[in-house]
N, C-alpha and C. Protein backbone atom coordinates (compact mmCIF):
# COMPACT_ATOMS: atom_id res chain seq x y z
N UNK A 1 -25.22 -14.51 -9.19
CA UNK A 1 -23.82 -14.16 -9.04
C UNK A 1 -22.92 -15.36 -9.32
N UNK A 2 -23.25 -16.65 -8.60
CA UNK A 2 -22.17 -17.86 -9.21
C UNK A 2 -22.09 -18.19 -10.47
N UNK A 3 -22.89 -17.77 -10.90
CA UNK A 3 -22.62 -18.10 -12.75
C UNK A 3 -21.71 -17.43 -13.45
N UNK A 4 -21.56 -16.08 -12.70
CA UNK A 4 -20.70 -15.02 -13.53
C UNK A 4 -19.12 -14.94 -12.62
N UNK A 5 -19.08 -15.76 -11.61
CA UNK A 5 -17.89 -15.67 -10.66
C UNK A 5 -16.95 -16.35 -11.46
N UNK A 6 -16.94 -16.96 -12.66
CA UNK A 6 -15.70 -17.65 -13.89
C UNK A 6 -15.08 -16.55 -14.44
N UNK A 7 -16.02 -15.54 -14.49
CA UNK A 7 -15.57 -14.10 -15.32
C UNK A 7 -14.44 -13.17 -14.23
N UNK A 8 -15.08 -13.87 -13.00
CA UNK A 8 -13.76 -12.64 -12.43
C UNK A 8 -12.96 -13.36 -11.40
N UNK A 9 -12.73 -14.40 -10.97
CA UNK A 9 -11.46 -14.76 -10.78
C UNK A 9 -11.76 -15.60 -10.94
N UNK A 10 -10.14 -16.85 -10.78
CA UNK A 10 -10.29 -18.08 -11.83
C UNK A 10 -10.70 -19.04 -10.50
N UNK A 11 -11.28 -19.12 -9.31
CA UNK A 11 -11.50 -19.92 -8.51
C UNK A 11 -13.07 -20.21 -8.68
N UNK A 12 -13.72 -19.69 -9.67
CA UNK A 12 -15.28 -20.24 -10.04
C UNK A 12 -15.85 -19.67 -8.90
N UNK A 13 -16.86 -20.67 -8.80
CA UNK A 13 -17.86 -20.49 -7.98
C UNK A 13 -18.02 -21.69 -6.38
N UNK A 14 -17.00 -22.01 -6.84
CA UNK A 14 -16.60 -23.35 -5.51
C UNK A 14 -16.40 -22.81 -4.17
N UNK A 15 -16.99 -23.15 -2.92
CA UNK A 15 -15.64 -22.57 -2.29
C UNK A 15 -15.40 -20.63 -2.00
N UNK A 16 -16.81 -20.24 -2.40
CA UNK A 16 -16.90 -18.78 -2.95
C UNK A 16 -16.21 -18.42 -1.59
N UNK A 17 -17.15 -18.70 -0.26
CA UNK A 17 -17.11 -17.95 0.69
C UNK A 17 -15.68 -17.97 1.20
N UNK A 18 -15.33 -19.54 1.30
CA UNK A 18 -14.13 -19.44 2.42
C UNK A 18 -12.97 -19.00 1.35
N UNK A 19 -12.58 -19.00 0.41
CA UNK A 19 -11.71 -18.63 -0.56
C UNK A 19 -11.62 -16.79 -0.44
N UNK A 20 -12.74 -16.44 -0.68
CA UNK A 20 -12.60 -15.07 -0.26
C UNK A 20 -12.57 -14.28 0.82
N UNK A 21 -12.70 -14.95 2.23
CA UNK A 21 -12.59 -14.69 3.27
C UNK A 21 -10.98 -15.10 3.13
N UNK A 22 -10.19 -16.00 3.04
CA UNK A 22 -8.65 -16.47 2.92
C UNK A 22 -7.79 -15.21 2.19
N UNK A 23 -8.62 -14.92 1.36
CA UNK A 23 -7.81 -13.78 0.70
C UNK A 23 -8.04 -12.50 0.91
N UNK A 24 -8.86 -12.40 1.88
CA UNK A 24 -9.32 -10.67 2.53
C UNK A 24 -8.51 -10.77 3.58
N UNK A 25 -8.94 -11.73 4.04
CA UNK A 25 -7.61 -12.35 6.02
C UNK A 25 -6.61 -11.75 5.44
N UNK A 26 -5.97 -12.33 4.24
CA UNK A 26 -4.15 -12.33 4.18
C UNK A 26 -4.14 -10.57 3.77
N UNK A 27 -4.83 -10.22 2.88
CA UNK A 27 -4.64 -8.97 2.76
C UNK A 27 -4.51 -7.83 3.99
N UNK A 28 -6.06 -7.77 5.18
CA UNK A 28 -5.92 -6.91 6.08
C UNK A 28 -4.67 -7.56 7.10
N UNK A 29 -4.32 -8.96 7.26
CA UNK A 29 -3.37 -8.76 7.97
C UNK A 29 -1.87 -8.28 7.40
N UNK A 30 -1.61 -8.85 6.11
CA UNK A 30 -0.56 -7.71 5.98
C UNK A 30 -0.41 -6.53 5.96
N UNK A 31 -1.46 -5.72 5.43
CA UNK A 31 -1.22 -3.97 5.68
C UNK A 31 -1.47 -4.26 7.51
N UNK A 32 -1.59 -5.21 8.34
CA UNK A 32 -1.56 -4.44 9.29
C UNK A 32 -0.32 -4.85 9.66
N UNK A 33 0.53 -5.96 9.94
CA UNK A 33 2.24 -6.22 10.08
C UNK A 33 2.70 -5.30 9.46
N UNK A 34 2.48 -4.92 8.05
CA UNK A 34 3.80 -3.74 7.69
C UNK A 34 3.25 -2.53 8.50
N UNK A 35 1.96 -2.26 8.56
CA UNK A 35 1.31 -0.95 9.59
C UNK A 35 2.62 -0.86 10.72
N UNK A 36 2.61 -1.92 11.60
CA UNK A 36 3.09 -2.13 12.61
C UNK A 36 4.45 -1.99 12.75
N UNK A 37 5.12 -2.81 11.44
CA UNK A 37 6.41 -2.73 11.23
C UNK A 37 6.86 -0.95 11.20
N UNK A 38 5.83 -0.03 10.46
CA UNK A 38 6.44 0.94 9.82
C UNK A 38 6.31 2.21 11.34
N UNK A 39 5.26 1.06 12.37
CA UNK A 39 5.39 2.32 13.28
C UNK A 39 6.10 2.00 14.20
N UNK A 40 6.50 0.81 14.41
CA UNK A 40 7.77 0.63 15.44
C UNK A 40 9.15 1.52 15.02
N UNK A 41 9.27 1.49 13.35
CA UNK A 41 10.55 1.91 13.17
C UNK A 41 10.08 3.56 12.75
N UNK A 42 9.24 4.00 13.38
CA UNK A 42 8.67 5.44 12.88
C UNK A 42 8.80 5.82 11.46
N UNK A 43 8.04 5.05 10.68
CA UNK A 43 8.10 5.97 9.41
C UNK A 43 8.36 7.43 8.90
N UNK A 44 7.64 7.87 9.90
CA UNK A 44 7.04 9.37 9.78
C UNK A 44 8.15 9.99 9.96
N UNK A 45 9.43 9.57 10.77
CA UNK A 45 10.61 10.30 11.14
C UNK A 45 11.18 9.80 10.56
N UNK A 46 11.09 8.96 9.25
CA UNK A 46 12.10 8.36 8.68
C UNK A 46 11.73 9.15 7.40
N UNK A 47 10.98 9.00 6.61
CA UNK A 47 10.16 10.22 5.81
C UNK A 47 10.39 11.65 6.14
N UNK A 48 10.59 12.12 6.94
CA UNK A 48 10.92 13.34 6.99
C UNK A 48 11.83 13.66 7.37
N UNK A 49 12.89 13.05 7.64
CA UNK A 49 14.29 13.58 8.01
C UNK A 49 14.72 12.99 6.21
N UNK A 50 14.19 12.70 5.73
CA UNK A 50 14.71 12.26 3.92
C UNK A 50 14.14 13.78 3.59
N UNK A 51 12.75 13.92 3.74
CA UNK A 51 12.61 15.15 3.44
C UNK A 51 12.72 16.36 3.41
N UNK A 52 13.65 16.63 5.07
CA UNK A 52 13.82 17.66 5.74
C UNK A 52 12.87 18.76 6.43
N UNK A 53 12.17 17.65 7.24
CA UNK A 53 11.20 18.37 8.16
C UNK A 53 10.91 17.01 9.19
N UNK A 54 10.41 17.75 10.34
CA UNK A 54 10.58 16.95 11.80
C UNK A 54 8.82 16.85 11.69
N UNK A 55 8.54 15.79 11.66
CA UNK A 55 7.19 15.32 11.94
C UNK A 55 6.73 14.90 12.79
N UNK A 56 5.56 15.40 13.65
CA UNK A 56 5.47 15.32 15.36
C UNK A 56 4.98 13.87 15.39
N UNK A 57 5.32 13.11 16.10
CA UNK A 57 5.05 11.83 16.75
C UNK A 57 3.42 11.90 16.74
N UNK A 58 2.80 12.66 17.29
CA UNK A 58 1.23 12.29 17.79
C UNK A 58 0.89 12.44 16.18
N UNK A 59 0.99 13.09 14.83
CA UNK A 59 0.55 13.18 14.04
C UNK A 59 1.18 11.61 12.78
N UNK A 60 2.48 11.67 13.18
CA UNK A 60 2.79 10.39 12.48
C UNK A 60 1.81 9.47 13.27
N UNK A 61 1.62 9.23 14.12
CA UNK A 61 0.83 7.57 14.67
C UNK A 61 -0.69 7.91 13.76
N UNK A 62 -0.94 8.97 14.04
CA UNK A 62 -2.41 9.22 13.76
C UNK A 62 -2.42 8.63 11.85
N UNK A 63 -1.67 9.38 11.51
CA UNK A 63 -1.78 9.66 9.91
C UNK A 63 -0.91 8.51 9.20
N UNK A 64 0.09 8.08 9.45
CA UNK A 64 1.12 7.53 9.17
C UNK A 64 0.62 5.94 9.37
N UNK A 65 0.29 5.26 10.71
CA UNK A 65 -0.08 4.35 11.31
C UNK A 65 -1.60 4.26 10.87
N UNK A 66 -2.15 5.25 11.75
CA UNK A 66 -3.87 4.81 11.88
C UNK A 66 -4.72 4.84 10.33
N UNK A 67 -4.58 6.39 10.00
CA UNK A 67 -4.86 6.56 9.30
C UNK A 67 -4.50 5.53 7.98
N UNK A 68 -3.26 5.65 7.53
CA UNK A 68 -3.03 4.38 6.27
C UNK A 68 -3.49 3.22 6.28
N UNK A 69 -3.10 3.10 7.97
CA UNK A 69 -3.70 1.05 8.06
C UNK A 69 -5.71 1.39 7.69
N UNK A 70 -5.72 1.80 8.20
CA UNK A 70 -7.69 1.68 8.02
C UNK A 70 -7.45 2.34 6.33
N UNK A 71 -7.06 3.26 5.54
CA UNK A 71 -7.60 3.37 4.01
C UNK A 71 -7.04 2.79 3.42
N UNK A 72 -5.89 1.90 3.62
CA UNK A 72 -5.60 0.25 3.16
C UNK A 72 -6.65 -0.99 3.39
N UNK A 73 -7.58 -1.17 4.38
CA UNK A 73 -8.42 -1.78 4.90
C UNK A 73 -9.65 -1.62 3.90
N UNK A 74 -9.79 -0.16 3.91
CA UNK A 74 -10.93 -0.18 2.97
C UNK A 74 -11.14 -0.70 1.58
N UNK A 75 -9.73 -0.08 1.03
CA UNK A 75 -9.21 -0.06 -0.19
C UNK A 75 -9.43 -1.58 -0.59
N UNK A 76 -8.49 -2.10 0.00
CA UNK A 76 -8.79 -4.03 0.23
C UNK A 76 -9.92 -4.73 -0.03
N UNK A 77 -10.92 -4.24 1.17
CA UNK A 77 -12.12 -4.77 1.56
C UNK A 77 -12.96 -4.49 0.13
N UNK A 78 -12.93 -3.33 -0.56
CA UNK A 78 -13.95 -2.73 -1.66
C UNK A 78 -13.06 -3.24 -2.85
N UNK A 79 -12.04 -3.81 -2.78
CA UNK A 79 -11.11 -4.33 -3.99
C UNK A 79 -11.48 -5.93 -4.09
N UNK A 80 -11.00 -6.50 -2.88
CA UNK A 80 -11.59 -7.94 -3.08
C UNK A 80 -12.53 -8.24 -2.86
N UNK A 81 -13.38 -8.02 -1.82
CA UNK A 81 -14.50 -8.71 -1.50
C UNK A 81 -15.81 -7.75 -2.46
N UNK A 82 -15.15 -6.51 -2.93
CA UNK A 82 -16.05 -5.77 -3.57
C UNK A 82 -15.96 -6.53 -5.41
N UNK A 83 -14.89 -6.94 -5.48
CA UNK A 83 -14.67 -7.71 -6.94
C UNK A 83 -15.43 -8.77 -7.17
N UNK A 84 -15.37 -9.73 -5.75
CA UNK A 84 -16.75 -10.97 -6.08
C UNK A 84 -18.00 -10.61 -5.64
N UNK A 85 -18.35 -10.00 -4.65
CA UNK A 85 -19.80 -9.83 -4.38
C UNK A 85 -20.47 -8.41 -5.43
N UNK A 86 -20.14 -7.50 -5.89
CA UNK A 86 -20.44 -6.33 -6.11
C UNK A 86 -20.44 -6.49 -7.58
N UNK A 87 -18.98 -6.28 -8.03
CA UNK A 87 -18.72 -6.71 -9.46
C UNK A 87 -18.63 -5.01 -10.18
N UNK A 88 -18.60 -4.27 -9.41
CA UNK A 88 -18.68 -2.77 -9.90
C UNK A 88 -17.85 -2.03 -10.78
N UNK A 89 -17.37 -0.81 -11.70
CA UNK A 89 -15.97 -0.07 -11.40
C UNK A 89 -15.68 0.13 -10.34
N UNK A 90 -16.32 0.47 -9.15
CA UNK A 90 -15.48 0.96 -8.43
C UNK A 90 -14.48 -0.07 -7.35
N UNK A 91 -15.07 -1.26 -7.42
CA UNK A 91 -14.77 -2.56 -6.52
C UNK A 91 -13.12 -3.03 -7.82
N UNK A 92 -13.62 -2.73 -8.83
CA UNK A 92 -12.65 -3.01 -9.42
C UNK A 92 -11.25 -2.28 -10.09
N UNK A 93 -11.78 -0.91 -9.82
CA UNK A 93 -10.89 -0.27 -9.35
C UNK A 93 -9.79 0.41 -8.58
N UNK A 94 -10.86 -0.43 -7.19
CA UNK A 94 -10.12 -0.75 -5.76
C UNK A 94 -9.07 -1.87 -5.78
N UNK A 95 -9.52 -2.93 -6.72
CA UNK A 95 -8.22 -4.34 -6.56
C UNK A 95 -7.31 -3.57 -7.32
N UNK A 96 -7.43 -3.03 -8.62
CA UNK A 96 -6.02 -1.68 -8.79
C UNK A 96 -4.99 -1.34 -7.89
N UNK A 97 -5.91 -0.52 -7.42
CA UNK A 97 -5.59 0.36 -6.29
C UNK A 97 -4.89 -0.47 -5.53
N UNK A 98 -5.34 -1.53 -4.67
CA UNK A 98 -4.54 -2.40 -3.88
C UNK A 98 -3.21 -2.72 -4.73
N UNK A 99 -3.33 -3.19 -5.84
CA UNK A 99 -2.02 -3.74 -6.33
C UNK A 99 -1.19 -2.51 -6.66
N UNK A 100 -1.30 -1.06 -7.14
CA UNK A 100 -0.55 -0.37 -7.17
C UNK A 100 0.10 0.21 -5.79
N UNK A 101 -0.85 0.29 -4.88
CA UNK A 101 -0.16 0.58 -3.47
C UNK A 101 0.85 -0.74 -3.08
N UNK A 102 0.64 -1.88 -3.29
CA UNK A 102 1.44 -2.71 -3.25
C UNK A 102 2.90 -2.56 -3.37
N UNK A 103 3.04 -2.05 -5.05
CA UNK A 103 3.97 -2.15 -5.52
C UNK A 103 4.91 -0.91 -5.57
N UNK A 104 4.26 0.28 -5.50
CA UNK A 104 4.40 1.44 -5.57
C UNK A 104 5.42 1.62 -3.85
N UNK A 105 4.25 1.49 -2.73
CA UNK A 105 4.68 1.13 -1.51
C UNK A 105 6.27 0.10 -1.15
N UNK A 106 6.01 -0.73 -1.52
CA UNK A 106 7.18 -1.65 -1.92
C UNK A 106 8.67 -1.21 -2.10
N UNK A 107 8.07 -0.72 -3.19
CA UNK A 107 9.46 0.03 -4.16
C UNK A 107 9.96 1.12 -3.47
N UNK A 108 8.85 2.62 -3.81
CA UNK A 108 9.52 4.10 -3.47
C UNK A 108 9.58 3.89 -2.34
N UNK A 109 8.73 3.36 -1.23
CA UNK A 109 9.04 3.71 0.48
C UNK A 109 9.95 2.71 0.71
N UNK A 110 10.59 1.86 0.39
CA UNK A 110 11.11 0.39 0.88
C UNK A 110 12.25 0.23 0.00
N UNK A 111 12.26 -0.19 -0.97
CA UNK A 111 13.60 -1.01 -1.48
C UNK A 111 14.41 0.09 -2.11
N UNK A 112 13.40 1.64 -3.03
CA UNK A 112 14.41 2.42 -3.43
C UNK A 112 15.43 3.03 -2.67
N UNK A 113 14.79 3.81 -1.65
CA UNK A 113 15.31 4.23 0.07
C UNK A 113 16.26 3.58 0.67
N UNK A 114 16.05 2.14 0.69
CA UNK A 114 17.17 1.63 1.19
C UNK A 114 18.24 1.34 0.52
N UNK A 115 17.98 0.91 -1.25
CA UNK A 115 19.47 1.26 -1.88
C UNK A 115 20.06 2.35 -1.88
N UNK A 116 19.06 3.04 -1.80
CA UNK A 116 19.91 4.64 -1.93
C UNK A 116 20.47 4.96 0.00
N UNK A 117 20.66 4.05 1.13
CA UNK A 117 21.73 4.48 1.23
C UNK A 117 20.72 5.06 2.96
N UNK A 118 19.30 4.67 2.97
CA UNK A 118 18.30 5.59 3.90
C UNK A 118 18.60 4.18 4.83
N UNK A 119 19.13 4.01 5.55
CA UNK A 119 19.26 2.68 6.38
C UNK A 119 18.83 3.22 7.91
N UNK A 120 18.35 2.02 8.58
CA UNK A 120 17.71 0.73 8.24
C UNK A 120 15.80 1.78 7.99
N UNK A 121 15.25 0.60 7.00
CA UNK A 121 14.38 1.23 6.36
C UNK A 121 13.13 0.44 6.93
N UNK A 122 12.20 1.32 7.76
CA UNK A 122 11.11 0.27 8.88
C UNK A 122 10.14 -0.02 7.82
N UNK A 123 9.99 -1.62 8.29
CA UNK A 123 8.61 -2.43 6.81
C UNK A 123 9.11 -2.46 5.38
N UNK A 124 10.71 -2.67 5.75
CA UNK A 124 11.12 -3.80 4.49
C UNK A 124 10.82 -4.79 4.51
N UNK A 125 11.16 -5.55 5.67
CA UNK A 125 11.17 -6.93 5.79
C UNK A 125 9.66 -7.59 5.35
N UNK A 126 8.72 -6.68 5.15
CA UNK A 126 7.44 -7.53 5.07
C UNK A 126 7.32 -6.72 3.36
N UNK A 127 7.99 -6.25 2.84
CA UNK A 127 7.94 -5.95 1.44
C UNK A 127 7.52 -6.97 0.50
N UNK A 128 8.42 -8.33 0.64
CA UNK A 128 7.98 -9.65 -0.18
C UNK A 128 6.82 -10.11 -0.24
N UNK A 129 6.14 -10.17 1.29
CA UNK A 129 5.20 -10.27 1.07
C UNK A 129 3.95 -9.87 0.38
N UNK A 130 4.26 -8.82 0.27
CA UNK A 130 3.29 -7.76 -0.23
C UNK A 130 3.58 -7.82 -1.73
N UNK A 131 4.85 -8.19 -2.31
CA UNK A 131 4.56 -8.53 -3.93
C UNK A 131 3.99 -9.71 -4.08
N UNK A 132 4.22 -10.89 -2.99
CA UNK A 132 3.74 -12.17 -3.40
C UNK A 132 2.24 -12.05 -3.21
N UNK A 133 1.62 -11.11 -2.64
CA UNK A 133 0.32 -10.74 -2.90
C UNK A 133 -0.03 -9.78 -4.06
N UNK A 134 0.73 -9.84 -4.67
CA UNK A 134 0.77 -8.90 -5.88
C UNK A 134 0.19 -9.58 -6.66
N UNK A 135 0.79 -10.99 -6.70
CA UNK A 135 1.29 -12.01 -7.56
C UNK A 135 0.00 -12.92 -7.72
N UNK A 136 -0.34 -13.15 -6.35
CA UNK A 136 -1.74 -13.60 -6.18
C UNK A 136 -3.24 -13.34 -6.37
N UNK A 137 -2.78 -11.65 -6.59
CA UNK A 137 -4.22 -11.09 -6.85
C UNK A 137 -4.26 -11.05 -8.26
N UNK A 138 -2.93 -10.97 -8.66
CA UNK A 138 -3.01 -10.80 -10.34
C UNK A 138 -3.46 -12.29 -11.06
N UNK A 139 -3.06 -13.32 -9.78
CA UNK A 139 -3.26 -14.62 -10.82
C UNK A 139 -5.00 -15.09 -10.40
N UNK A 140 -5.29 -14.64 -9.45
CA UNK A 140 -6.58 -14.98 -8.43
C UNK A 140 -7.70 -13.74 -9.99
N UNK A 141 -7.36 -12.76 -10.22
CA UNK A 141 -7.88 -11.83 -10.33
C UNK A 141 -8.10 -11.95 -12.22
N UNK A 142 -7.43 -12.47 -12.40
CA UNK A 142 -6.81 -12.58 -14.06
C UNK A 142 -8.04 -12.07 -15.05
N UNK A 143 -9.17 -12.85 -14.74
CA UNK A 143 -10.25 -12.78 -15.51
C UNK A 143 -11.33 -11.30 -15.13
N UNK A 144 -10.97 -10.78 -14.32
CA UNK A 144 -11.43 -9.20 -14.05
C UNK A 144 -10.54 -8.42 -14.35
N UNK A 145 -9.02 -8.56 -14.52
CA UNK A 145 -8.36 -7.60 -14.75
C UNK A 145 -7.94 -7.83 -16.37
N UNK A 146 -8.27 -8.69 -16.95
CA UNK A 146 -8.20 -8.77 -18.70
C UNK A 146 -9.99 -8.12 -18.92
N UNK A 147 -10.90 -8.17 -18.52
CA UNK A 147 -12.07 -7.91 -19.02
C UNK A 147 -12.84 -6.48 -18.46
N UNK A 148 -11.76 -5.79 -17.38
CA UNK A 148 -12.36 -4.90 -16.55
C UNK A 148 -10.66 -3.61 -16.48
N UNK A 149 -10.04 -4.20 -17.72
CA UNK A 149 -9.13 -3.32 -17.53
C UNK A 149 -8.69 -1.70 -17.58
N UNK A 150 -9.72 -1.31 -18.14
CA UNK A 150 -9.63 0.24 -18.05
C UNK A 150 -9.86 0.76 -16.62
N UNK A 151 -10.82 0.07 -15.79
CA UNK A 151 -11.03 0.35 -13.78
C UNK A 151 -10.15 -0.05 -13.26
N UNK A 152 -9.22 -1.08 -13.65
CA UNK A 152 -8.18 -1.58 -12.72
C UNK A 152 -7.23 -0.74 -12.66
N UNK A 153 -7.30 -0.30 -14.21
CA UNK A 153 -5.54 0.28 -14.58
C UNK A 153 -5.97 1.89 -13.92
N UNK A 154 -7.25 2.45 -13.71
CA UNK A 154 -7.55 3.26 -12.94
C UNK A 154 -7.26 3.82 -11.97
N UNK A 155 -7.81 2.35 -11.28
CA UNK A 155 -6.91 2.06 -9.95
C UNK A 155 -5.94 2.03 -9.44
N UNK A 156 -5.16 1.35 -10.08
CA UNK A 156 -3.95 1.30 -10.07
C UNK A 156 -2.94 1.88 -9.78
N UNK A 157 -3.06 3.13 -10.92
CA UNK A 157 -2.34 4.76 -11.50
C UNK A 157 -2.78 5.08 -9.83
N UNK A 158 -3.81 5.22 -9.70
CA UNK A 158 -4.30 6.33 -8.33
C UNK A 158 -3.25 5.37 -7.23
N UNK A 159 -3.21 3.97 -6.92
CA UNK A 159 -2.90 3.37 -5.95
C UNK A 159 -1.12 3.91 -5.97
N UNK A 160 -0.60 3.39 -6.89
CA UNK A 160 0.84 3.82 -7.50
C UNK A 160 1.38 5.39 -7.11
N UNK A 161 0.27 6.54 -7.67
CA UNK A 161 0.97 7.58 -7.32
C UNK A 161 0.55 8.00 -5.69
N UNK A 162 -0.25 7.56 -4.81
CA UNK A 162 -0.58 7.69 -3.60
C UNK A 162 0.86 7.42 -3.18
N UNK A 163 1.67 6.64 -3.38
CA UNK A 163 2.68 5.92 -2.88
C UNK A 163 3.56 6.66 -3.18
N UNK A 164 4.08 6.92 -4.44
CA UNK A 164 5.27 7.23 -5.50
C UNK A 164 5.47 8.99 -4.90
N UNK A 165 4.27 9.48 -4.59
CA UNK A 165 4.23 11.08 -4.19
C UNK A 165 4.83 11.31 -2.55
N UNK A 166 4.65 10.20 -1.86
CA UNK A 166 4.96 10.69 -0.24
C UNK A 166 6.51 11.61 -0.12
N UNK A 167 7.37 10.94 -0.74
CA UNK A 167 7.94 11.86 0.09
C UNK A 167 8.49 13.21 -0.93
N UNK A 168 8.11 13.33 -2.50
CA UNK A 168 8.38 14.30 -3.26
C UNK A 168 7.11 15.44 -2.48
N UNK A 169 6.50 15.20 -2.40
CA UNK A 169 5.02 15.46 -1.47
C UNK A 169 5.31 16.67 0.13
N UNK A 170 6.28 15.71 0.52
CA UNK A 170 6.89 16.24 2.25
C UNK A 170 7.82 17.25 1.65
N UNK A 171 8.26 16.80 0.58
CA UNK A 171 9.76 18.09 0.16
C UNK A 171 9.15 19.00 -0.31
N UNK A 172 7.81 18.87 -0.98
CA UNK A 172 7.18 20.28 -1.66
C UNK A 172 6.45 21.22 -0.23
N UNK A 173 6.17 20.31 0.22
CA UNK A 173 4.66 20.99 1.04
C UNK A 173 5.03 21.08 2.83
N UNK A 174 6.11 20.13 2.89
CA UNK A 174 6.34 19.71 4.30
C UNK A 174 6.66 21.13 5.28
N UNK A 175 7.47 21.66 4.37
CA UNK A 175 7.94 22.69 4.83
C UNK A 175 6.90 24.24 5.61
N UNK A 176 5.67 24.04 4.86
CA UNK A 176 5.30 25.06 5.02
C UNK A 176 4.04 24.12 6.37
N UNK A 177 3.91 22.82 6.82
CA UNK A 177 3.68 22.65 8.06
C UNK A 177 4.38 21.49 9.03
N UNK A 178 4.88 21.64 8.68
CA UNK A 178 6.13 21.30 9.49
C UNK A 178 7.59 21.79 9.72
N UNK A 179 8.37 21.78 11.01
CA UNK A 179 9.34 22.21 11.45
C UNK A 179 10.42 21.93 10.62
N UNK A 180 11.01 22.92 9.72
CA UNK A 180 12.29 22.46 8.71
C UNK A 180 13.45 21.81 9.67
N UNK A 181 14.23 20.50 9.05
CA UNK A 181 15.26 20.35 9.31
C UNK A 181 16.09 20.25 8.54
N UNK A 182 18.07 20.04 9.06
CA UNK A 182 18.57 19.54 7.56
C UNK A 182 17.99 18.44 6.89
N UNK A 183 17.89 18.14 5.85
CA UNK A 183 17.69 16.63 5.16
C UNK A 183 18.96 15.78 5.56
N UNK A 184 18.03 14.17 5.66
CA UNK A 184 18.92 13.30 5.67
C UNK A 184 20.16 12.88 4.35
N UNK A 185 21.05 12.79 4.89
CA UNK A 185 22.48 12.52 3.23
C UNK A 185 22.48 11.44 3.52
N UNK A 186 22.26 10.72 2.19
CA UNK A 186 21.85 9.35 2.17
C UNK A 186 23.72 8.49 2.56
N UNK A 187 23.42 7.43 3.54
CA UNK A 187 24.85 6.89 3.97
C UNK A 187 25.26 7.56 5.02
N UNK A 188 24.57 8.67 5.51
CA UNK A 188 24.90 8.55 6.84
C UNK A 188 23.74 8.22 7.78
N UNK A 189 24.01 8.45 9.46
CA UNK A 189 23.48 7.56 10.34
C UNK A 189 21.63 8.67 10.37
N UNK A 190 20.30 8.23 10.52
CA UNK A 190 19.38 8.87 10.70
C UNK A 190 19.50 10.11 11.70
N UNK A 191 19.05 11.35 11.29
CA UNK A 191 19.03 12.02 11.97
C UNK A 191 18.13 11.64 13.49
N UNK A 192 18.76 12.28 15.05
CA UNK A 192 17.92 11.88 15.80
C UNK A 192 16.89 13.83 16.39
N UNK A 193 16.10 13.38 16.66
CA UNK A 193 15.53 14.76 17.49
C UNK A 193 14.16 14.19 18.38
């Protein structure tokens, strides 16, 4: 395996272990701060009053919180640590995946929402971070994602529309299990219930 670790990221073979333990750390702890961020400020009721449906508390923590933070975890874990030890499509389809949830996440749940007016928007503030890990996996990653690019960009697409769909997703489907409400009009104050 150290011979071929030049081919997929540019940190060689030096240093394998603690380098990739540094960059799995930073990853699960940020999906878990924005986790945290997004359930203090209830996502789930922030998402669905955009969408116009009331989403029960015990199911946002579960699905919203639990659920995302652990298939972010995985996603991660089988993206990076699956990229140097494994070397697979599917490990490398997963660092995709991570970077499109990244960015995807970022954008549609976070910065579009809040220009448009959805204030205050829970797990902005840790948004940057999450591109500057964008930034890092792309430069950490360079030599798997030029030589392994048809799995990444795989990945990716899947990671991207996981994200990009939530809340077109709640407006199609929400309705038929969950309690309709009005939708939120963007610029005014969050609906409360």
């Amino acid at each position: 395996m150290d011979e071929n670790l030049q081919n997929i990221w540019i940190l060689g073979s030096s240093a394998t272990v603690v380098a990739l333990a540094v960059l799995q750390i930073i990853d699960l702890a940020l999906t878990l701060l924005h986790s945290l961020q997004e359930r203090k400020g209830q996502l789930w009721r922030y998402f669905g009053a955009i969408a116009g449906v009331k989403i029960p508390d015990a199911f946002g923590q579960i699905s919203f919180f639990g659920g995302l933070t652990f298939a972010l975890w995985i996603v991660g874990v089988l993206g990076i640590a699956g990229t140097v030890l494994w070397q697979t499509p599917l490990a490398f389809g997963c660092l995709g995946a991570i970077i499109g949830c990244r960015l995807s996440d970022g954008w549609f749940s976070h910065i579009a929402l809040n220009n448009a007016g959805f204030l205050p928007n829970p797990g902005l503030s840790s948004v940057p971070l999450y591109f500057a890990e964008v930034v890092l996996l792309l430069v950490v990653f360079y030599p798997t994602i030029r030589t392994q690019t048809f799995s990444v960009l795989i990945g990716f697409v899947i990671g991207a529309l996981a994200f990009y769909s939530v809340i077109p997703g709640l407006k199609l489907v929400g309705r038929l299990v969950f309690q309709p409400i009005a939708p939120w009009r963007a610029g005014s104050p969050q609906p409360e219930w």
